[in-house]
N, C-alpha and C. Protein backbone atom coordinates (compact mmCIF):
# COMPACT_ATOMS: atom_id res chain seq x y z
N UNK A 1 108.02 67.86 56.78
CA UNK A 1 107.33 68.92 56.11
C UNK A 1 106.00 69.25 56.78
N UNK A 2 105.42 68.31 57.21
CA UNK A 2 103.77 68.45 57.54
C UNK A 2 104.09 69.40 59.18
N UNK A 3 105.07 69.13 60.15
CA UNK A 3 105.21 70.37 61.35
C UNK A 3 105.80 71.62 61.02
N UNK A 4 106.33 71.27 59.56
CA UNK A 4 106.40 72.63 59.63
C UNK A 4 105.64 73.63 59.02
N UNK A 5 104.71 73.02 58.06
CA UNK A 5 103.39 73.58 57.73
C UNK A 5 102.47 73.67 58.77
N UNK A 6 102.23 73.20 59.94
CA UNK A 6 101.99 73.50 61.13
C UNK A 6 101.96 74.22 62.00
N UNK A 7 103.77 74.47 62.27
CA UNK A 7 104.18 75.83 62.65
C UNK A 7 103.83 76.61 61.78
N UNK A 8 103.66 76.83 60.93
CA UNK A 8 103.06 78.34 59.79
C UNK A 8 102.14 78.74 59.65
N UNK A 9 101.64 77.60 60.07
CA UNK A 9 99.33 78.11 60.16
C UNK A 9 99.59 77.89 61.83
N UNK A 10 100.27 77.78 62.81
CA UNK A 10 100.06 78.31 64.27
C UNK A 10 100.15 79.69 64.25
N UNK A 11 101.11 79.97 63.39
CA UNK A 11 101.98 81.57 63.40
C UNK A 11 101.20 82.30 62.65
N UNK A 12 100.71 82.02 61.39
CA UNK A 12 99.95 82.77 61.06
C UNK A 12 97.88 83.04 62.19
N UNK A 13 97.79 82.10 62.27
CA UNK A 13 96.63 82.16 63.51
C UNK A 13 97.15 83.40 64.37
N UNK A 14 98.01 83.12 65.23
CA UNK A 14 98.77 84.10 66.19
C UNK A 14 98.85 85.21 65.64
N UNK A 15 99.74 85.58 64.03
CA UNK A 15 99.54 86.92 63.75
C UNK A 15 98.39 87.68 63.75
N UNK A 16 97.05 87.15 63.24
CA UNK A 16 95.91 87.60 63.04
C UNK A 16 95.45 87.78 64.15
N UNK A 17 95.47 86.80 65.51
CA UNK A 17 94.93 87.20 66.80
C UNK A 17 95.62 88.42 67.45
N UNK A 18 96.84 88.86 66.59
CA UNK A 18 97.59 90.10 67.50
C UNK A 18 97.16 91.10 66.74
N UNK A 19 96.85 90.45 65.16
CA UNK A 19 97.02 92.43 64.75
C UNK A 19 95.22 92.15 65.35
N UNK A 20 94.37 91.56 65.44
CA UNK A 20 92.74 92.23 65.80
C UNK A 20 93.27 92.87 67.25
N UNK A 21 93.99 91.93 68.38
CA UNK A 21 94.18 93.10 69.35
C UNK A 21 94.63 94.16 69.62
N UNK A 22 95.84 94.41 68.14
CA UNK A 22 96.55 95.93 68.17
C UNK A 22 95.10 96.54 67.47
N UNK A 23 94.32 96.39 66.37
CA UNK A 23 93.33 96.95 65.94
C UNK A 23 92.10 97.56 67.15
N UNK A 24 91.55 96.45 67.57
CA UNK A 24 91.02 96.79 68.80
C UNK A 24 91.19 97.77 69.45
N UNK A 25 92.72 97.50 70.09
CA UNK A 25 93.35 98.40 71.21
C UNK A 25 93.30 99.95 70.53
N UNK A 26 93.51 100.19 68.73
CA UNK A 26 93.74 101.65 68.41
C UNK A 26 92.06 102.16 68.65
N UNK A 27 91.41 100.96 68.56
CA UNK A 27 89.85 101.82 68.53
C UNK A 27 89.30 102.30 69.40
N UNK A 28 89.91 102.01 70.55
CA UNK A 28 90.02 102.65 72.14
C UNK A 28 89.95 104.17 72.40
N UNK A 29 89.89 104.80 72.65
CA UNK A 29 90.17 105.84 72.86
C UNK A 29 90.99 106.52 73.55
N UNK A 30 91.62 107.73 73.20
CA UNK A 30 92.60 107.89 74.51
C UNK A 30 92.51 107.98 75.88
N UNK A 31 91.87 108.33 76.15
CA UNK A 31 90.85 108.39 77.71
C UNK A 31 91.27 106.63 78.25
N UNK A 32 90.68 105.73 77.34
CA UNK A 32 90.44 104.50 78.06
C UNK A 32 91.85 104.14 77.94
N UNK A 33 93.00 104.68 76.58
CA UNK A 33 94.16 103.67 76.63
C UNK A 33 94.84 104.75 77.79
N UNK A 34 94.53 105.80 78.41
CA UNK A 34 95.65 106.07 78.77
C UNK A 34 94.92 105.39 80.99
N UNK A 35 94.09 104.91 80.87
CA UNK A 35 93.30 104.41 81.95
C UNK A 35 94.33 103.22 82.18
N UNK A 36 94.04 102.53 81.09
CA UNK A 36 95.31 101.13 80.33
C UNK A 36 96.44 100.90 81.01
N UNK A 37 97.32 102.03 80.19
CA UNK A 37 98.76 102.26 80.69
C UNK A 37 98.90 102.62 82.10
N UNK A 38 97.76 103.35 82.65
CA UNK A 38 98.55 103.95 84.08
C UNK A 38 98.10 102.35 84.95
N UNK A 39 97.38 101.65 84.57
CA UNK A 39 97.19 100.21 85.52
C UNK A 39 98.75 99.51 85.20
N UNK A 40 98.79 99.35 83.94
CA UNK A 40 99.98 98.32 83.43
C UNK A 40 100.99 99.42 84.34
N UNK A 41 101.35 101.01 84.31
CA UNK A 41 102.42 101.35 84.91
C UNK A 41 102.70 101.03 86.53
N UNK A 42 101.08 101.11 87.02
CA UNK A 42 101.24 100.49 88.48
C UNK A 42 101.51 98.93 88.43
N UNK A 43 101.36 98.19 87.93
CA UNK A 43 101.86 96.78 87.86
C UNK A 43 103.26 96.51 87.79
N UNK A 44 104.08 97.51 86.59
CA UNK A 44 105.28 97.47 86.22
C UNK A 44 106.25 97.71 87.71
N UNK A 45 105.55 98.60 88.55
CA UNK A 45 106.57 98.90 89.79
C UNK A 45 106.88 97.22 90.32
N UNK A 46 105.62 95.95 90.30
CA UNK A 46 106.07 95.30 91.07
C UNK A 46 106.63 94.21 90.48
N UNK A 47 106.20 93.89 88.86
CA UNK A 47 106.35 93.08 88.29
C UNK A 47 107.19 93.55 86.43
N UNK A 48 108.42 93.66 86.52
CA UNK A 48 109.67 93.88 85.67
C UNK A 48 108.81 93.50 83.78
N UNK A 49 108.16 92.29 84.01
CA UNK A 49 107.81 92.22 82.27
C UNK A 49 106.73 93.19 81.98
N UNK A 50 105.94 93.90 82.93
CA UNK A 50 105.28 94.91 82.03
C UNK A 50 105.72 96.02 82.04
N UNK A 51 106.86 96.38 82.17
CA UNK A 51 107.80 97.95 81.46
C UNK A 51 107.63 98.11 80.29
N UNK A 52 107.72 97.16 79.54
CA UNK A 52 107.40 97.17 78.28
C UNK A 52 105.96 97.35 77.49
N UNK A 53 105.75 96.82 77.83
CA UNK A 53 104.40 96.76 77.33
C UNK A 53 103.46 98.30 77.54
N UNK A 54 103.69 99.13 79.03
CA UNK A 54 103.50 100.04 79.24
C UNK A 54 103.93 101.44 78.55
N UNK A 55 105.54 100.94 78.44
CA UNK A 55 106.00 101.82 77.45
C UNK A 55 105.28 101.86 76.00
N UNK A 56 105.32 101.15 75.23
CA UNK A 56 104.70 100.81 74.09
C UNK A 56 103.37 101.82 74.50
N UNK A 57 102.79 101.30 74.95
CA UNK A 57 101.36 101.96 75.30
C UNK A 57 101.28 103.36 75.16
N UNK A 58 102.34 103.76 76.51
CA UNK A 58 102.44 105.41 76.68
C UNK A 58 102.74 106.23 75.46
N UNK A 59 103.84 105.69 74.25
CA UNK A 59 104.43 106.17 73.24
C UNK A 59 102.83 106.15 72.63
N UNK A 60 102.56 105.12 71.99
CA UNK A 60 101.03 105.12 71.32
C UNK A 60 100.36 106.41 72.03
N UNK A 61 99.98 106.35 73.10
CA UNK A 61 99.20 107.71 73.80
C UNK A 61 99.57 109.22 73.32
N UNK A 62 101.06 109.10 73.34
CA UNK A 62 102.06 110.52 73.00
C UNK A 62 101.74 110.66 71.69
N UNK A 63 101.74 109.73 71.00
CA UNK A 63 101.81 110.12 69.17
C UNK A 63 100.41 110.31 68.87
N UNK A 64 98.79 109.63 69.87
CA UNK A 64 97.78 109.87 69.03
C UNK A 64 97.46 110.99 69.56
N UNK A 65 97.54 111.75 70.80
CA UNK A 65 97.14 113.08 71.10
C UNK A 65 98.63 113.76 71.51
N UNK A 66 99.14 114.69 71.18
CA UNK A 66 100.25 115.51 71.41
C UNK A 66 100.11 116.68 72.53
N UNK A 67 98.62 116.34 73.32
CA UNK A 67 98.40 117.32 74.19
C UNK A 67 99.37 116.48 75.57
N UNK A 68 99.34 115.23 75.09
CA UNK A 68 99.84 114.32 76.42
C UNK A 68 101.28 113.90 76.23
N UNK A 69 102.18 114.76 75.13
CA UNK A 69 103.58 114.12 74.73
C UNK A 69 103.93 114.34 76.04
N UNK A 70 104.36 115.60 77.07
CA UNK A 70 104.73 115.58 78.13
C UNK A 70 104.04 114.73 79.64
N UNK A 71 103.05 114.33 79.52
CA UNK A 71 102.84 113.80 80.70
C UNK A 71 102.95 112.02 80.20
N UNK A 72 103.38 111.70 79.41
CA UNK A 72 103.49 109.99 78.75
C UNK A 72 105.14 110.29 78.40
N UNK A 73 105.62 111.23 78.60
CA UNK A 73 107.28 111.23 78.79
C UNK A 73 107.63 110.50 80.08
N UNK A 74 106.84 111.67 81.02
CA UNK A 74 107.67 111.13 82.51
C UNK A 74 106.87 110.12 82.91
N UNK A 75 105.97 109.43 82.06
CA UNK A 75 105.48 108.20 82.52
C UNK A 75 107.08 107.38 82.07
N UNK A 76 107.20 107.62 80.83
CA UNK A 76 108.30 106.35 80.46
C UNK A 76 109.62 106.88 80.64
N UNK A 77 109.67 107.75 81.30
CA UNK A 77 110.94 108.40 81.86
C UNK A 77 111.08 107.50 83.54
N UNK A 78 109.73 107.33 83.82
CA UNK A 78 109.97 106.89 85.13
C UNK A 78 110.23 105.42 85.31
N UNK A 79 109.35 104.84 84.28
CA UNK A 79 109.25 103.45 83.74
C UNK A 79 110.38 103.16 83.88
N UNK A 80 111.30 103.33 82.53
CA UNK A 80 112.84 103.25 82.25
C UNK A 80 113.75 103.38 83.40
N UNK A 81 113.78 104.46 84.49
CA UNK A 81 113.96 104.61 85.59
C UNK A 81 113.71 102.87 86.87
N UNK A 82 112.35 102.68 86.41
CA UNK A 82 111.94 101.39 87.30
C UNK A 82 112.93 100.25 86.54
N UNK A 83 113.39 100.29 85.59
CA UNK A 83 114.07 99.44 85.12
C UNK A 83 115.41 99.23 86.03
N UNK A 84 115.87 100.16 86.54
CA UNK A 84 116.82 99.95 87.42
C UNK A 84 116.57 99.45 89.30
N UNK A 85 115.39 99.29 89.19
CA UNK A 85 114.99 98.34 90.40
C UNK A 85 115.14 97.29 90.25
N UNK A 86 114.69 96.68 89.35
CA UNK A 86 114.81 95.24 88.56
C UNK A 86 116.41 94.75 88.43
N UNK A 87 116.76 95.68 87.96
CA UNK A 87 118.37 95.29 87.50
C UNK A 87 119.44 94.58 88.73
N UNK A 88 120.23 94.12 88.17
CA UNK A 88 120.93 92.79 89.33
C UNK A 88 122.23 94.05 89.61
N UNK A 89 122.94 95.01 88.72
CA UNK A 89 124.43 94.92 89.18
C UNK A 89 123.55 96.43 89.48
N UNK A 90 124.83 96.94 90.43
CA UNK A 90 124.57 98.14 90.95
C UNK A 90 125.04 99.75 89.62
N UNK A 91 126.28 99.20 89.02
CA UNK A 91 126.09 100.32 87.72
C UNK A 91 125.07 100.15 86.57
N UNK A 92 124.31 99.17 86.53
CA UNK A 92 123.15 99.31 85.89
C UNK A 92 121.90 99.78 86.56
N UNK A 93 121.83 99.61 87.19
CA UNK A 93 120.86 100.25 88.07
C UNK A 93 120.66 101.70 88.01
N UNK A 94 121.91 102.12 88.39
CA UNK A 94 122.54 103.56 88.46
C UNK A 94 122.09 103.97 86.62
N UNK A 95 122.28 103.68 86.15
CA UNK A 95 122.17 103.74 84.34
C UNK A 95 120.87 103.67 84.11
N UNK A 96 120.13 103.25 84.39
CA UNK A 96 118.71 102.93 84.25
C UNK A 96 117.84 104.62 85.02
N UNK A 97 118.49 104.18 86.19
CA UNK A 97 117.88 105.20 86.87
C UNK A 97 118.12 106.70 86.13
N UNK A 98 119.37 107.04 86.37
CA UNK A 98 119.84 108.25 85.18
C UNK A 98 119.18 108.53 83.95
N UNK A 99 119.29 107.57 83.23
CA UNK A 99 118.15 107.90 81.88
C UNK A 99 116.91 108.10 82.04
N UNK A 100 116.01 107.60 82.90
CA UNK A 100 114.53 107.48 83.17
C UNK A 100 114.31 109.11 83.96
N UNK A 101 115.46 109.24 84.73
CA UNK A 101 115.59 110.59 85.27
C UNK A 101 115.40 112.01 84.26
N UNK A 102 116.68 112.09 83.33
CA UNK A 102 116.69 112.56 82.21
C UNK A 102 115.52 112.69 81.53
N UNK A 103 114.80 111.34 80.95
CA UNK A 103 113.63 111.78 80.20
C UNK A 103 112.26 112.47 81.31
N UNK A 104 112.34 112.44 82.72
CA UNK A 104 110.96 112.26 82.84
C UNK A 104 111.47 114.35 83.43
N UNK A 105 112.50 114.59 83.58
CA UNK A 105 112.56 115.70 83.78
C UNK A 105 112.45 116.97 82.13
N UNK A 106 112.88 116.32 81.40
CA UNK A 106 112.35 116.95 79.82
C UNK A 106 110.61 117.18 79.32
N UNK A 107 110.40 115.78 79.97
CA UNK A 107 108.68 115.63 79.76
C UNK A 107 107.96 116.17 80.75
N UNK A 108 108.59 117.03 82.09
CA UNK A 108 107.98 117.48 83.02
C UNK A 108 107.88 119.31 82.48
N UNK A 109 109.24 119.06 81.81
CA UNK A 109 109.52 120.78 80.91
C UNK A 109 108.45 121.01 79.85
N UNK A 110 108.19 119.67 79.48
CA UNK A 110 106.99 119.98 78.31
C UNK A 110 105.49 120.30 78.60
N UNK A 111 105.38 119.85 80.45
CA UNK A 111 104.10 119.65 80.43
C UNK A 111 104.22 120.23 82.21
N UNK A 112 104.60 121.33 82.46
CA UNK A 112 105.06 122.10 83.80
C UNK A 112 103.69 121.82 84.45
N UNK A 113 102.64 122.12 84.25
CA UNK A 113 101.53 122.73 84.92
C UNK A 113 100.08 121.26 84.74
N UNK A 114 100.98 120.31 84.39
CA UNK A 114 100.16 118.94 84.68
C UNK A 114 100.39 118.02 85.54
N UNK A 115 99.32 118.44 86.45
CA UNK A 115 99.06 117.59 87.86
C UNK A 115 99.33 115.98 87.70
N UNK A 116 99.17 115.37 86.32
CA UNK A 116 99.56 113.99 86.38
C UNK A 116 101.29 113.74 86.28
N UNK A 117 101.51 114.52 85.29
CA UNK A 117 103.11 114.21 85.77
C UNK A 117 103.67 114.79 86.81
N UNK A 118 103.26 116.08 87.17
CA UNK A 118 103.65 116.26 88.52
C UNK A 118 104.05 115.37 89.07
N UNK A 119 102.60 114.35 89.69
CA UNK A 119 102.44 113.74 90.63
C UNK A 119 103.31 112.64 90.25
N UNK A 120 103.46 111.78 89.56
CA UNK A 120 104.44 110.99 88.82
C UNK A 120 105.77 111.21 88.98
N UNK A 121 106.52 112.38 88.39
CA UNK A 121 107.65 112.58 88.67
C UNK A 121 107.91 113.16 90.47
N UNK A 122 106.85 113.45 90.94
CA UNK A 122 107.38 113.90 92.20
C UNK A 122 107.72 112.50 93.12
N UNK A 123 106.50 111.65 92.64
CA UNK A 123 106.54 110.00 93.41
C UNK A 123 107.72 109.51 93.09
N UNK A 124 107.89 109.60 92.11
CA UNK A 124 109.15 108.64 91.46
C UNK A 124 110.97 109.19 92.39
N UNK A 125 110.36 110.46 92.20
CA UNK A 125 112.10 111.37 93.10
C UNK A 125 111.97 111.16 94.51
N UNK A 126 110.46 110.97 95.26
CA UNK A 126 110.40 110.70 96.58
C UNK A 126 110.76 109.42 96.73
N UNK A 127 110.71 108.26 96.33
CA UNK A 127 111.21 106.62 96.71
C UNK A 127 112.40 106.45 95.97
N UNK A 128 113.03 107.51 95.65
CA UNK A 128 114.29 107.18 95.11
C UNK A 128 115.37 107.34 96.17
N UNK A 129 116.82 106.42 96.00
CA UNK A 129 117.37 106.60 97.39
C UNK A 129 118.17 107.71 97.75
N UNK A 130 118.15 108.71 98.74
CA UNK A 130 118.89 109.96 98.98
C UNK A 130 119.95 110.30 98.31
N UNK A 131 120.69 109.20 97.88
CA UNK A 131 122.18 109.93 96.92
C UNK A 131 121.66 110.20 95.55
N UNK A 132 120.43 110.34 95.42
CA UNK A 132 120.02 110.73 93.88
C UNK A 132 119.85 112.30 94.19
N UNK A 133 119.39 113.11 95.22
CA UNK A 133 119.59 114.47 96.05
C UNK A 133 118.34 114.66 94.90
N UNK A 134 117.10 113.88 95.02
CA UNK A 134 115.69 114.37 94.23
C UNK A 134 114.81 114.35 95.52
N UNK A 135 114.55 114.93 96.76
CA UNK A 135 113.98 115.13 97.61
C UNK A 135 113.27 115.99 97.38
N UNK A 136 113.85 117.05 96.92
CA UNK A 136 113.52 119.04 96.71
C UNK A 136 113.10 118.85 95.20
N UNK A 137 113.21 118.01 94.52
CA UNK A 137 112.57 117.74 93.66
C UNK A 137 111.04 117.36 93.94
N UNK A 138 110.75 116.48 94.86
CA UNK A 138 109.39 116.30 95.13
C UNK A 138 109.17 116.90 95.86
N UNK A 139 109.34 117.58 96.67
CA UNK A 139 108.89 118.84 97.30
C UNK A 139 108.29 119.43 96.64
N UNK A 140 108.98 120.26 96.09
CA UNK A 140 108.55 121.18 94.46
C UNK A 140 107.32 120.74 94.03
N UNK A 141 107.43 119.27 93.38
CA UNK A 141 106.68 118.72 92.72
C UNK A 141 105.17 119.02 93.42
N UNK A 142 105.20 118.43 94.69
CA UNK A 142 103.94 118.39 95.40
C UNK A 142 103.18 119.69 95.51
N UNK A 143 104.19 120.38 95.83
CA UNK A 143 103.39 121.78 96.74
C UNK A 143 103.14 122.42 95.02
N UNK A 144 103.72 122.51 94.16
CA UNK A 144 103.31 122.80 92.69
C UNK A 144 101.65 122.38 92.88
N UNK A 145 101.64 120.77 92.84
CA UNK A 145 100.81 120.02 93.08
C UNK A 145 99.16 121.06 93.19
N UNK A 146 99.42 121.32 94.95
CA UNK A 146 98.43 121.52 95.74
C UNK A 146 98.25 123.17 94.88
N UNK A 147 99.06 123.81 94.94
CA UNK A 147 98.58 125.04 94.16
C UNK A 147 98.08 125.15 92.76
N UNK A 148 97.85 123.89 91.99
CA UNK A 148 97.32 124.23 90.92
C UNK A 148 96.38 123.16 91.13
N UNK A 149 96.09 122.93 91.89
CA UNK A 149 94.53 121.72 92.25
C UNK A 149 93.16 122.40 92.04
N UNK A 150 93.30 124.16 92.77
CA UNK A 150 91.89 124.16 92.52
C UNK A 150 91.74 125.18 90.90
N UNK A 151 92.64 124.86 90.14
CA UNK A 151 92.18 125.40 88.84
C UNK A 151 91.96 124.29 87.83
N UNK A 152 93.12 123.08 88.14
CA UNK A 152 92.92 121.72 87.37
C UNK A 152 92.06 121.11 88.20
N UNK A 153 91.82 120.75 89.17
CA UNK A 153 90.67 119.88 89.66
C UNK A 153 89.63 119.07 88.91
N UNK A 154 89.05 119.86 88.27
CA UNK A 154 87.95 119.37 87.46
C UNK A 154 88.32 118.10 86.13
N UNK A 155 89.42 118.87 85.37
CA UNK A 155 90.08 118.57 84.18
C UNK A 155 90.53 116.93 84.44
N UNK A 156 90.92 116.70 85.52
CA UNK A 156 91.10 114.61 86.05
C UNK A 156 89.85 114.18 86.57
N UNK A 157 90.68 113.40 86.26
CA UNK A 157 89.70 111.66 86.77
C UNK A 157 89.38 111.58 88.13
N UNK A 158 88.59 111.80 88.65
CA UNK A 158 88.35 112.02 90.15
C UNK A 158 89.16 110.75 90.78
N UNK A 159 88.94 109.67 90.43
CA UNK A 159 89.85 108.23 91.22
C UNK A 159 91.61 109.11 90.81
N UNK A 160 91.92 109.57 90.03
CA UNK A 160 93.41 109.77 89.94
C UNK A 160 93.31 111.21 90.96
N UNK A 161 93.05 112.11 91.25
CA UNK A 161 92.74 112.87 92.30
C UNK A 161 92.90 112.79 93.84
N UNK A 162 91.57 111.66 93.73
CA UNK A 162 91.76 111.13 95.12
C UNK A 162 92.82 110.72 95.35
N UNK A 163 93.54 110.02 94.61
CA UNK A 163 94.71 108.61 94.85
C UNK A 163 95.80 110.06 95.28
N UNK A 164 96.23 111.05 94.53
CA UNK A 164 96.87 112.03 94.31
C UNK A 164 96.82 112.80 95.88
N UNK A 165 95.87 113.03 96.79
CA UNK A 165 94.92 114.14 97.93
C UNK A 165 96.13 112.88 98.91
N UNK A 166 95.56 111.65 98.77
CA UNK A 166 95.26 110.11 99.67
C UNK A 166 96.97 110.21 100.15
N UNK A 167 97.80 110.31 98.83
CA UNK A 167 99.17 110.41 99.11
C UNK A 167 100.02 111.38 99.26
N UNK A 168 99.44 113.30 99.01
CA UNK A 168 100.06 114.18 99.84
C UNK A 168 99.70 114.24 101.08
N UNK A 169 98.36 113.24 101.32
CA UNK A 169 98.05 114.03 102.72
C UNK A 169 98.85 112.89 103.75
N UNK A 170 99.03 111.62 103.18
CA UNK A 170 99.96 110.90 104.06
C UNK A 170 101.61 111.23 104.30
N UNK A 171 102.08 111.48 103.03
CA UNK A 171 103.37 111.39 103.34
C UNK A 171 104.12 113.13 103.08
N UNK A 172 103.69 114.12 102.45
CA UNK A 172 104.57 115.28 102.24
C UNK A 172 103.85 116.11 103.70
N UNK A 173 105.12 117.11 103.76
CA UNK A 173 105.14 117.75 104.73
C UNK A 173 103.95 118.86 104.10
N UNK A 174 103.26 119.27 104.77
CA UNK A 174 102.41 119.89 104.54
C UNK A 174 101.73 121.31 105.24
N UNK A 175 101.59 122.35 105.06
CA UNK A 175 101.32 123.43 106.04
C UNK A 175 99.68 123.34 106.39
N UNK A 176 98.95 123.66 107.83
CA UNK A 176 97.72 123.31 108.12
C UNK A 176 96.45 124.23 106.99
N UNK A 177 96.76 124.56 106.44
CA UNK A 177 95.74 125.52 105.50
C UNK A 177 96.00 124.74 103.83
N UNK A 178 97.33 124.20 103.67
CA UNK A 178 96.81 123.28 102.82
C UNK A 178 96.68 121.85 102.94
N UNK A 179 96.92 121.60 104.16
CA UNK A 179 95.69 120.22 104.71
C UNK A 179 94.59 120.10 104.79
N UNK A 180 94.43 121.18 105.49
CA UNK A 180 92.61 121.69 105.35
C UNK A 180 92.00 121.24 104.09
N UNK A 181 92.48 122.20 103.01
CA UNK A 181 92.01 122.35 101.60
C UNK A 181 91.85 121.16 100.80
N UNK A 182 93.44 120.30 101.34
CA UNK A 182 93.14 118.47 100.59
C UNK A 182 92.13 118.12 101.31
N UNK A 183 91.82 118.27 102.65
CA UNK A 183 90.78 117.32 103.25
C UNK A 183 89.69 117.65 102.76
N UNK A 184 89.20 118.65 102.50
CA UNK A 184 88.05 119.35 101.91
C UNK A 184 87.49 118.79 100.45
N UNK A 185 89.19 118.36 99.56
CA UNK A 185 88.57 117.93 98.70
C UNK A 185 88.28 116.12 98.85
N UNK A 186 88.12 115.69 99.51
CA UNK A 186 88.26 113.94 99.98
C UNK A 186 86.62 114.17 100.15
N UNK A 187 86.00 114.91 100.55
CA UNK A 187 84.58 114.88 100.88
C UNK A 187 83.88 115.15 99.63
């Protein structure tokens, strides 16, 4: 009797230390939780147990401001998607990928003209492997990208910007007048 009154005041301790950190975490703001999630989402690419946790996050983000339902879609559209990197058999993989596909292209419909999912869903279709035929998908994505930079510009996070300039100007094909224009904004 006495361990297992033990176990019940461990568990109850534990509950109270989680709900002050879910409490905490709501008193955050969206700004800082959605700072949060996009670290935990860069982690999730390399390390499989924080998909979750990210997801959770992003949904929280979607439900407390509805300006961000579409760009915290194709976050967990892509997420769900990363789930099939992780995965061992090759038709799960394929399954994973498909669904994460699905949602992050709905949440890109919701939120056309936001440079963060843009950039998100365009990354996600560029490292995906050629028989997914999402190439011209990030194409799209990017050069979308660069043409609505100098009206959103201001509206991001200058570090998500840069990171954004850092990786069209390395890897998409690019015409010399809008190279120019990314380089211009790096200074």
């Amino acid at each position: 009797m006495k361990f297992n009154r033990r176990v019940y005041i461990c568990l109850i301790i534990a509950l109270i230390f989680v709900l002050r950190a879910d409490g905490a975490a709501s008193e955050k703001s969206v700004a800082e939780m959605l700072e949060i999630a996009r670290k935990q989402f860069y982690a999730a690419i390399e390390e499989e147990q924080q998909i979750d946790p990210a997801i959770a996050l992003f949904k929280r983000i979607g439900a407390a401001e509805p300006k961000y339902t579409g760009r915290t879609q194709v976050y967990i559209g892509s997420l769900i998607a990363l789930r099939g990197k992780h995965a061992f058999f090759p038709h799960t993989k394929l399954k994973w990928a498909r669904r994460g596909l699905a949602l992050m292209d709905s949440g890109l419909q919701k939120s056309p003209d936001d440079i963060e999912a843009l950039f998100i869903h365009g990354t996600t279709c560029y490292y995906l492997p050629f028989f997914f035929r999402r190439g011209a998908d990030a194409q799209r994505d990017f050069r979308k990208i660069v043409k609505l930079m100098p009206q959103q510009l201001d509206t991001y996070d200058p570090k998500l910007i840069t990171n954004v300039v850092a990786f069209l100007l390395e890897n998409v094909k690019l015409t010399d007048d809008e190279k120019t224009y990314l380089q211009t904004l790096f200074k």
